[in-house]
Protein backbone atom coordinates (compact mmCIF):
# COMPACT_ATOMS: atom_id res chain seq x y z
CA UNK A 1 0.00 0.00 0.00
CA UNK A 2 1.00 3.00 -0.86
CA UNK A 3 0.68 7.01 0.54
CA UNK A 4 0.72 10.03 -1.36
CA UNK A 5 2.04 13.13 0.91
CA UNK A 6 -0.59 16.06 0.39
CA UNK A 7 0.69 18.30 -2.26
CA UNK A 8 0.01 21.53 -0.50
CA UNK A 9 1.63 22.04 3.19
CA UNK A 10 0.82 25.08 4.82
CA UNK A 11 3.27 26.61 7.15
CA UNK A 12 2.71 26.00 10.90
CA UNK A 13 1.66 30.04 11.39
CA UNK A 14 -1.17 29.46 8.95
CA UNK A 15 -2.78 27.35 11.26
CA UNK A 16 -3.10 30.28 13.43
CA UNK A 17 -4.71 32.33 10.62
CA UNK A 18 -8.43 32.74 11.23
CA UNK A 19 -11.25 34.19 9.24
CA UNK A 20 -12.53 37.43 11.15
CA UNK A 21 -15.89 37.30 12.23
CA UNK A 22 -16.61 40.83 11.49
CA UNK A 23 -16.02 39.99 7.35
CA UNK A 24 -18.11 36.99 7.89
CA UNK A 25 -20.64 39.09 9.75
CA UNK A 26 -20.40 41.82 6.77
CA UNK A 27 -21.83 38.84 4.43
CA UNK A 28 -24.95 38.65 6.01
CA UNK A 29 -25.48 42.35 6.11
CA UNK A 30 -25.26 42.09 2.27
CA UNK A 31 -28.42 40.58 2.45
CA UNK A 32 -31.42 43.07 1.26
CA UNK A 33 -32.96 44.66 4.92
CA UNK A 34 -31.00 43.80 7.27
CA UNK A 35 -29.83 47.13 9.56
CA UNK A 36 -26.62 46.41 10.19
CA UNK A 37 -24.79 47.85 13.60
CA UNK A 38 -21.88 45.58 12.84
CA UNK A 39 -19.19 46.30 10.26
CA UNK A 40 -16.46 49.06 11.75
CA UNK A 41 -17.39 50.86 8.48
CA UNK A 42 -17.32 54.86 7.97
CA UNK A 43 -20.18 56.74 6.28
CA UNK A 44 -20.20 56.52 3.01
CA UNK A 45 -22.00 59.84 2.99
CA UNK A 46 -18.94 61.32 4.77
CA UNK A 47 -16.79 60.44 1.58
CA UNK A 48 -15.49 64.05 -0.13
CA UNK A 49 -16.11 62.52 -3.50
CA UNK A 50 -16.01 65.94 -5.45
CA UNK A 51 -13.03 66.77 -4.10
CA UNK A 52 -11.12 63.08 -4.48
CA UNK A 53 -12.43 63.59 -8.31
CA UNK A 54 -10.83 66.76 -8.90
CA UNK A 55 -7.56 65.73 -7.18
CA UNK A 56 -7.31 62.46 -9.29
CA UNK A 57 -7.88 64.92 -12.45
CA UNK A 58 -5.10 67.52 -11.49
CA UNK A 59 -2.95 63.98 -10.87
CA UNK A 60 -3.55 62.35 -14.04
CA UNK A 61 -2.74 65.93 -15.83
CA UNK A 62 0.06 66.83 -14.18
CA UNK A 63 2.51 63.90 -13.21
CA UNK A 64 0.79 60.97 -15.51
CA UNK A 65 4.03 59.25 -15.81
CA UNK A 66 5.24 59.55 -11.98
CA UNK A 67 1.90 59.00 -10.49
CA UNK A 68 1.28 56.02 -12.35
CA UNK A 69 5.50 54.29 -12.12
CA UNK A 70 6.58 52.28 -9.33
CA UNK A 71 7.23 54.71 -6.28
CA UNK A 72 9.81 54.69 -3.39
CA UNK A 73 9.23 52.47 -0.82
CA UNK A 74 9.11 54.59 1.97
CA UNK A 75 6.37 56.89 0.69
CA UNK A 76 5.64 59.81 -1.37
CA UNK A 77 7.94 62.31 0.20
CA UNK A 78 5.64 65.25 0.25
CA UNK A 79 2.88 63.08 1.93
CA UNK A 80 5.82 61.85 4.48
CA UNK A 81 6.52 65.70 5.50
CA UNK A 82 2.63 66.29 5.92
CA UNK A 83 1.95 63.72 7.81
CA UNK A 84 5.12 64.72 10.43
CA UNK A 85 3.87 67.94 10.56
CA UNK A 86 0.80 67.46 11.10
CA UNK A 87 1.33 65.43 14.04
CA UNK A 88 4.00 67.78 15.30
CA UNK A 89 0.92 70.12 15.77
CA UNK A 90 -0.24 67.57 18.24
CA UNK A 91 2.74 67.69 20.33
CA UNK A 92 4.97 64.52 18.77
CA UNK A 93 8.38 64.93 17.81
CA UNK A 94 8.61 63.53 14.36
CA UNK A 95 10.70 64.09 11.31
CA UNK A 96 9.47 62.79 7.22
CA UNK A 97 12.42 60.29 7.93
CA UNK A 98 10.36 58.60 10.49
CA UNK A 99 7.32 58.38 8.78
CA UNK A 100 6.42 54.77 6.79
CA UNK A 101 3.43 55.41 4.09
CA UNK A 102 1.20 51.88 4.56
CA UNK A 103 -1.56 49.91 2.90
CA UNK A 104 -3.69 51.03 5.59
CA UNK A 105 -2.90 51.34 9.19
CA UNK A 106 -3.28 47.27 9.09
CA UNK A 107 -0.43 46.78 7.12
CA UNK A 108 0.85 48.71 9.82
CA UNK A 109 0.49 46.09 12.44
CA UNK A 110 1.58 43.05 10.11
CA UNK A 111 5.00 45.13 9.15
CA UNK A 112 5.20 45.65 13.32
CA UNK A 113 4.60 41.65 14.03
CA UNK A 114 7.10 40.04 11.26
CA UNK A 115 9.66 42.88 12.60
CA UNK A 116 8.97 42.67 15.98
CA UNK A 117 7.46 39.49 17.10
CA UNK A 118 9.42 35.99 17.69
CA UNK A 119 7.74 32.48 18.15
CA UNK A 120 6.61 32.07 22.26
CA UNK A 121 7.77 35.62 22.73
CA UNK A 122 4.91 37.73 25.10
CA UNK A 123 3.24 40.21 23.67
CA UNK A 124 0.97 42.22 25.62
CA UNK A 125 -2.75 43.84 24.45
CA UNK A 126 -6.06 45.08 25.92
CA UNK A 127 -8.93 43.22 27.16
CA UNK A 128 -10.57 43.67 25.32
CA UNK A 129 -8.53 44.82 22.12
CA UNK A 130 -9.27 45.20 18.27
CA UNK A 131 -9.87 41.99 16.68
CA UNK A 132 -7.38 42.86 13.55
CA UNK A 133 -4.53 43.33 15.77
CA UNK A 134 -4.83 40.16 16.90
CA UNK A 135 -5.09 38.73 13.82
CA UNK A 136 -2.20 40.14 12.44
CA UNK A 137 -0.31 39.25 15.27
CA UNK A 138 -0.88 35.78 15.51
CA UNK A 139 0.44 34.27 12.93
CA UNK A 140 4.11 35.27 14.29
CA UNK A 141 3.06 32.81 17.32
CA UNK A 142 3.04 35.29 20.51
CA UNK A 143 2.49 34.24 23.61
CA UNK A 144 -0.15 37.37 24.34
CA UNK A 145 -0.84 38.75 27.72
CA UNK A 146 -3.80 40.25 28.67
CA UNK A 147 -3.91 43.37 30.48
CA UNK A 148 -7.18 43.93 32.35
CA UNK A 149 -8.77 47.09 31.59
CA UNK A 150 -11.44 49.35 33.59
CA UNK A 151 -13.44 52.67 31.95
CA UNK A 152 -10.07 54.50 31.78
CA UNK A 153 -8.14 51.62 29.68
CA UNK A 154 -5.68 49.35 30.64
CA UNK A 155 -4.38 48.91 33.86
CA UNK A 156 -0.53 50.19 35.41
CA UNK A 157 0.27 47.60 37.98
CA UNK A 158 -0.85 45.03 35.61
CA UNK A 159 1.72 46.56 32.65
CA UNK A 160 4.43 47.34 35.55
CA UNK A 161 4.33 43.84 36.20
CA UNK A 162 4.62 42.09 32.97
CA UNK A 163 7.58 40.46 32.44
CA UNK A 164 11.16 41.98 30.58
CA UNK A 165 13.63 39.33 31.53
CA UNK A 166 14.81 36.93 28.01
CA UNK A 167 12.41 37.07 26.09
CA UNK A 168 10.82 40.28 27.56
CA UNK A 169 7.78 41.00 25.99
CA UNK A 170 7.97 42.87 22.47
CA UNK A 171 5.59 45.08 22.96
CA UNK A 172 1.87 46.31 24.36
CA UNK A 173 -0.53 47.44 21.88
CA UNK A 174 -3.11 50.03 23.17
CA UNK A 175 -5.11 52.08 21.71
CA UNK A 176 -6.09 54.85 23.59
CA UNK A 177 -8.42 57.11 21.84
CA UNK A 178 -12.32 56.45 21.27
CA UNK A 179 -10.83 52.25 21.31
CA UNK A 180 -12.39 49.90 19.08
CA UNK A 181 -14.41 47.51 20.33
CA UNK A 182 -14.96 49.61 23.63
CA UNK A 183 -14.84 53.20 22.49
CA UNK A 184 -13.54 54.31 25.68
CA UNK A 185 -10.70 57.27 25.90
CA UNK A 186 -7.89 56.95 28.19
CA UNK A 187 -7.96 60.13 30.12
CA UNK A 188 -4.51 62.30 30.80
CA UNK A 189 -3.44 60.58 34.35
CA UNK A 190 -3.89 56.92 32.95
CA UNK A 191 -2.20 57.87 30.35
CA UNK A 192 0.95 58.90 32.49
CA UNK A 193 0.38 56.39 35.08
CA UNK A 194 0.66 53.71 31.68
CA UNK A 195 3.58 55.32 30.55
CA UNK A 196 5.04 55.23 33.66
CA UNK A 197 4.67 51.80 34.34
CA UNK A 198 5.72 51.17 30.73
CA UNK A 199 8.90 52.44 30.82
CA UNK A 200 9.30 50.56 34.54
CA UNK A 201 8.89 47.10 32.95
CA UNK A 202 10.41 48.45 29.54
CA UNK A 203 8.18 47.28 27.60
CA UNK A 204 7.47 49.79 24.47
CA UNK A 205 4.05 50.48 22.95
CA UNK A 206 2.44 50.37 19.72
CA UNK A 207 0.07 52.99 19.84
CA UNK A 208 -2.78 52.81 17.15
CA UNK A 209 -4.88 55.95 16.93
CA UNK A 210 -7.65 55.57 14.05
CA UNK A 211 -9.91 57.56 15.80
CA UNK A 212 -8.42 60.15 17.67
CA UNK A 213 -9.73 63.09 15.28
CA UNK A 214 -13.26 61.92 15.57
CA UNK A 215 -14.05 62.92 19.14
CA UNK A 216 -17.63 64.93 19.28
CA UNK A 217 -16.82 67.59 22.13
CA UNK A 218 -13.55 67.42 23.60
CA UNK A 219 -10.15 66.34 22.01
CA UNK A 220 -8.44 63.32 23.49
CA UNK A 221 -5.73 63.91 25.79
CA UNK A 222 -1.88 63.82 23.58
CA UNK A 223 -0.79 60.75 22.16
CA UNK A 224 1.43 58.28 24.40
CA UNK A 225 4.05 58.40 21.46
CA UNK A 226 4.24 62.46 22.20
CA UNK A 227 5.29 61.37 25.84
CA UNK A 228 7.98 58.59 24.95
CA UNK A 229 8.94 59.00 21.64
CA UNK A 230 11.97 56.51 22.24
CA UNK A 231 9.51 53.79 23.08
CA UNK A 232 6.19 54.32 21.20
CA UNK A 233 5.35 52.91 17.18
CA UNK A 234 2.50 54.80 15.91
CA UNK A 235 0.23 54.05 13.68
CA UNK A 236 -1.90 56.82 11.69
CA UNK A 237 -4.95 56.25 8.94
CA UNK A 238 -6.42 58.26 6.39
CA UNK A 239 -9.53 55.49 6.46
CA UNK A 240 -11.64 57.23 8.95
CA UNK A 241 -10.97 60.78 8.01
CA UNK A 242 -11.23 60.56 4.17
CA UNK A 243 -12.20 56.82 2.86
CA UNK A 244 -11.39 53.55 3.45
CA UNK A 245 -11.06 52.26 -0.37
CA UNK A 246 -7.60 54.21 -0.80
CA UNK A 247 -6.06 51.92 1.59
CA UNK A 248 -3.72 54.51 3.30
CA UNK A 249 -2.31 54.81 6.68
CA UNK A 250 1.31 55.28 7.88
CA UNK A 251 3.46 54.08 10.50
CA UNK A 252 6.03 56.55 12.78
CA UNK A 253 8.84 54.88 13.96
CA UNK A 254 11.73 56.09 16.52
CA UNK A 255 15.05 55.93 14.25
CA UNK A 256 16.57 52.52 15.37
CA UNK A 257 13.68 50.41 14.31
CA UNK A 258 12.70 52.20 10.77
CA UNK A 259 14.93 50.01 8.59
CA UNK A 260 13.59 47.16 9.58
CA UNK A 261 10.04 48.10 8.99
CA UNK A 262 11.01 49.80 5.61
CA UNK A 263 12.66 46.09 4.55
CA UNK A 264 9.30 44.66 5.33
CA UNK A 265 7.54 46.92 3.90
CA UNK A 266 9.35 46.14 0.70
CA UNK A 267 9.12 42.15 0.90
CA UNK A 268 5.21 42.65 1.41
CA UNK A 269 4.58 45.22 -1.29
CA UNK A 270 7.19 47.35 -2.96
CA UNK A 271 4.99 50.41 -1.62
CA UNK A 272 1.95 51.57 -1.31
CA UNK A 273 -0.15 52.37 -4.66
CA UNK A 274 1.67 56.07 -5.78
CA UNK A 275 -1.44 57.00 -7.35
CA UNK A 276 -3.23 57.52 -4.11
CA UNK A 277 -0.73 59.05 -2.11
CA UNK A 278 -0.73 61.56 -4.19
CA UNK A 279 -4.34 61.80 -5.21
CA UNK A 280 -4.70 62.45 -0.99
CA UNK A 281 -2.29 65.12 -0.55
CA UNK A 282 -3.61 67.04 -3.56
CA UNK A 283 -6.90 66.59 -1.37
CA UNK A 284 -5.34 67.58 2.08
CA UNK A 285 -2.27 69.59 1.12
CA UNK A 286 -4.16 73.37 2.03
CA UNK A 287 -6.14 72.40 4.83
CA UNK A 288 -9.14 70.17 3.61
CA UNK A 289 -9.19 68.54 6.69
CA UNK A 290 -9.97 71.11 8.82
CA UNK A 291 -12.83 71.73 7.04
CA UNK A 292 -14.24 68.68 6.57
CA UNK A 293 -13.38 66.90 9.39
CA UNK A 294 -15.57 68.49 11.83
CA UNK A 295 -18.95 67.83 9.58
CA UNK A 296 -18.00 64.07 10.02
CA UNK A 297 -17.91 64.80 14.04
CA UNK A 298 -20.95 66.52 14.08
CA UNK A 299 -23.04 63.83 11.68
CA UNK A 300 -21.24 61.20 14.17
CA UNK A 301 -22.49 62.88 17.39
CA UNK A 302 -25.96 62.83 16.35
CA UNK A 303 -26.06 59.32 15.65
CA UNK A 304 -24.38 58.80 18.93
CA UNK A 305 -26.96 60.75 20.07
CA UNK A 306 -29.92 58.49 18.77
CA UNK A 307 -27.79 55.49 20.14
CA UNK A 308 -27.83 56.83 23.77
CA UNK A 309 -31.55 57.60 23.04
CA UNK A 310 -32.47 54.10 22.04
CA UNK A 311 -30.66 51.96 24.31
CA UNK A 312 -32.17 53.60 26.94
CA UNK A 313 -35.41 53.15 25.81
CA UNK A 314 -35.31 49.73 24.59
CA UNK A 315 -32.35 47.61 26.55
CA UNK A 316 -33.24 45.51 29.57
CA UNK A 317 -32.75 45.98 33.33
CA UNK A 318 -29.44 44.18 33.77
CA UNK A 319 -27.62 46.10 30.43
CA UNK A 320 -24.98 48.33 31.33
CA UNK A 321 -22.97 50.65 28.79
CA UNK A 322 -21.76 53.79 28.19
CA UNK A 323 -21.81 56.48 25.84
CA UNK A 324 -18.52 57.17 23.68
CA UNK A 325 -17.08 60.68 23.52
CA UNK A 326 -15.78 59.90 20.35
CA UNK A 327 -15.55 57.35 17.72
CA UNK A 328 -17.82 54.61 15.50
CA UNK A 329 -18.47 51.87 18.51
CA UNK A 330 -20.93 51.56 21.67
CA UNK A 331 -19.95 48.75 23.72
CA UNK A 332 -22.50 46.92 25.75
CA UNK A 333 -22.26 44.30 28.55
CA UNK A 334 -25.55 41.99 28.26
CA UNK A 335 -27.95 40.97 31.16
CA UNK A 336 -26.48 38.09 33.07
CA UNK A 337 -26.53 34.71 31.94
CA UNK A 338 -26.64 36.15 27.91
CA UNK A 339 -24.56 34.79 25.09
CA UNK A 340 -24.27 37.10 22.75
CA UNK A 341 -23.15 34.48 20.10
CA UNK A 342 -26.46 32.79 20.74
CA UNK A 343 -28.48 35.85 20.28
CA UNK A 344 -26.69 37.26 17.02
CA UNK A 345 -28.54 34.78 14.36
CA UNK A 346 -31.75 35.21 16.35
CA UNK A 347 -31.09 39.21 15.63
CA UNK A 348 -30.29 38.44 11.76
CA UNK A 349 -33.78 36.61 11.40
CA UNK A 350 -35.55 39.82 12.51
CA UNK A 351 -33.28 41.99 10.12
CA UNK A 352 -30.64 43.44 12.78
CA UNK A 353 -26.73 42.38 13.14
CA UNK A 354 -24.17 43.50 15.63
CA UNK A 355 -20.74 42.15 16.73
CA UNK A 356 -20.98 39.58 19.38
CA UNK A 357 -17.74 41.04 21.82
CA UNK A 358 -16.27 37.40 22.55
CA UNK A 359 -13.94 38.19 19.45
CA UNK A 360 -12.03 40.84 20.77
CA UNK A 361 -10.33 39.29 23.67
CA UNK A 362 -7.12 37.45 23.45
CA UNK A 363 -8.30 35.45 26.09
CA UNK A 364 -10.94 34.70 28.61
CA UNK A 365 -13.64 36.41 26.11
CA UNK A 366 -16.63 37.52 27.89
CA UNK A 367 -19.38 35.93 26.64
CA UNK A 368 -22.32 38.92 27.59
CA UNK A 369 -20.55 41.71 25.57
CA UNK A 370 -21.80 43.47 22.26
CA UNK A 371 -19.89 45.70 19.61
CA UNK A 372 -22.81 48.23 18.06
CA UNK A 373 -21.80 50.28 15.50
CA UNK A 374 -24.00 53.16 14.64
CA UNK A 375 -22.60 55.63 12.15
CA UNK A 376 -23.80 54.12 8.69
CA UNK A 377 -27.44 54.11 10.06
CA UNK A 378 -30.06 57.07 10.13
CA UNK A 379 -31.02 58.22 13.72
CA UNK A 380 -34.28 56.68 12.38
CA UNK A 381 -32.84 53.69 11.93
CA UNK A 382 -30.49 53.47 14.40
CA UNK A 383 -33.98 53.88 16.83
CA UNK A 384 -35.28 51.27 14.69
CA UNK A 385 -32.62 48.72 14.81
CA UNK A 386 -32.10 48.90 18.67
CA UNK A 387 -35.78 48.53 19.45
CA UNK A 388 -35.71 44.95 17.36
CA UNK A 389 -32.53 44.31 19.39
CA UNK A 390 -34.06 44.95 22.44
CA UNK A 391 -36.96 43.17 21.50
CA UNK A 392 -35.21 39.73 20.66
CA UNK A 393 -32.62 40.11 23.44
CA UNK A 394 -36.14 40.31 25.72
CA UNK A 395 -37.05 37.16 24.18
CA UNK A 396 -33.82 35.23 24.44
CA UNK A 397 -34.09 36.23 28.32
CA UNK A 398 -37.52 34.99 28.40
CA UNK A 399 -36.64 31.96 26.84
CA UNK A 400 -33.64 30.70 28.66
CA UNK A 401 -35.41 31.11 31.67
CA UNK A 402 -35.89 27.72 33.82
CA UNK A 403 -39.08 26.11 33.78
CA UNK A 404 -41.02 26.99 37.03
CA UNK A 405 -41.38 24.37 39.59
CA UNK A 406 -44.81 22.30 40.38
């Protein structure tokens, strides 16, 4: 008898590769009526299409040939020197030298896990944390530590004491501004209290910040990287602020370590598309963003608005959550005993789907907790989607009650 060996092997890291439930979740909210307070998606009515037009014209007529060629790897230079000073205006000492144009701010965590990350090495993250970090850290085969987290973000002592003898852990990721799943902001003393005990256990930080423009009455506190700029990666996006389609975000890395990123940058890509760096710095170059930023805040805070509205009218006794200041997300903690895996395809037969929070955690998920995103939905239908979530999480109580005895 004889065995044929498979043809195809796949590495041991793919086994670590999972789909994410949020892309499967997006599949089902392709389907015709369902309201959808799932995907981590922008407005589409936020999109400055008019503008992106003209920019791609002025492109295509001016530098054709250069726009369209292959492009350095590091970025288009006069995007670089935006992008440093922009966030010098924020209080971050950064040079163009330091600044790594990405395919998106996800790219940005891959190129920081191949560069950073060895096999059984710790590497420390939120609880709970963004489900594509995780993801793109995985594959490298971390050990990951969980650092337990209250309204304020992660906690000090529990940083402070992770541990920095061989191998030391590579690095915590936080994200401390408007956080996705959560949407909570770390507030000015955590945010010194985490450097603190950061630099105690030395252990640096990669410091993602997505959302940090898109806070509805009060801007966040300034960034961690701003504070230690020896010992903070920092990841930027254009997704949230302009579209998600272009596929552009950067990375800003202290001196040492920006080599390395660049040569992984190159083995994954080459560089990011040319075209669209430049198509987005025609757009921003004199000060777009200060313009249209703030109608995406105020769109954002009314639909945050309508959130708060509804789940107060329509959640349970037993529900607790919290309003964000900022950001796409409203995390909610489920009456006790709930399983919000359970409930999810019970939601998608009466037309609503959410983000059941179990995903997000490295470990330990908690089974009761609830993603709801609520800025590609009317206030109408924001008030419309909660009430049929309220009314089949009211159900699923009633049902999984026990059976009275005779």
């Amino acid at each position: 008898m004889t065995f044929e060996l498979p043809l195809w092997n796949p590495a041991r890291r793919a086994a670590r590769m999972n789909p994410s439930i949020l892309r499967e979740i997006l599949k089902v909210t392709d389907r015709p009526g369902i309201l959808s307070m799932a995907g981590g998606l922008p407005s589409p009515d936020t999109f400055p299409v008019e503008a992106m037009r003209a920019a791609c014209d002025k492109v295509l007529r001016e530098t054709p040939r250069e726009a369209l060629q292959y492009a350095a790897s590091e970025g288009f230079m006069p995007l670089r020197e935006w992008v440093a000073k922009h966030l010098r205006g924020q209080g971050m000492t950064v040079d163009a030298d330091q600044v790594l144009i990405t395919t998106g701010s996800q790219q940005g965590l891959d190129l920081v896990a191949k560069v950073l990350v060895d096999a059984g090495a710790p590497v420390a993250v939120e609880a709970p944390t963004y489900l594509g970090a995780l993801q793109a850290f995985a594959p490298m085969e971390p050990i990951f530590a969980s650092i337990p987290s209250d309204a304020d973000g992660p906690l000090p002592e529990a940083v402070a004491a992770l541990p920095h003898d061989a191998p030391g852990t590579r690095f915590m990721y936080v994200l401390p501004n408007f956080q996705n799943p959560s949407g909570r902001v770390m507030p000015e003393a955590r945010r010194e209290a985490l450097i603190a005990a950061a630099k105690q256990a030395r252990v640096p930080l990669v410091e993602d910040n997505p959302y940090g423009d898109l806070w509805y009455d009060t801007p966040p506190p300034k960034t961690l990287a701003s504070r230690w700029p020896e010992g903070v990666i920092y990841l930027g996006s254009f997704s949230k602020v302009l579209a998600p389609g272009l596929r552009l975000g950067y990375v800003v890395a202290p001196r040492e370590l920006f080599p390395k990123l660049l040569q992984a940058k190159q083995a994954a890509d080459l560089h990011t598309p040319g075209f669209n760096q430049r198509v987005v710095y025609e757009v921003i170059r004199d000060g777009f963003l200060d313009q249209h930023v703030p109608t995406i805040r105020d769109r954002y805070r009314a639909q945050r608005d309508a959130m708060r509205e509804a789940l107060t009218q329509h959640l349970p006794p037993g529900s607790v959550w919290q309003a964000p200041s900022g950001g796409m997300f409203c995390w909610v903690r489920l009456p006790e005993g709930c399983d919000a895996v359970a409930l999810l395809p019970k939601a998608v037969d009466e037309g609503v789907a959410f983000v059941p929070g179990a995903a997000f955690y490295a470990h330990a998920p908690d089974p009761r907790t609830v993603r709801l995103s609520f800025v590609t939905l009317t206030p109408d239908q924001i008030h419309t989607a909660v009430a049929i979530f309220g009314m089949v999480l009211k159900r699923h109580l009633t049902e999984d009650q026990p059976e009275p005895t005779p």
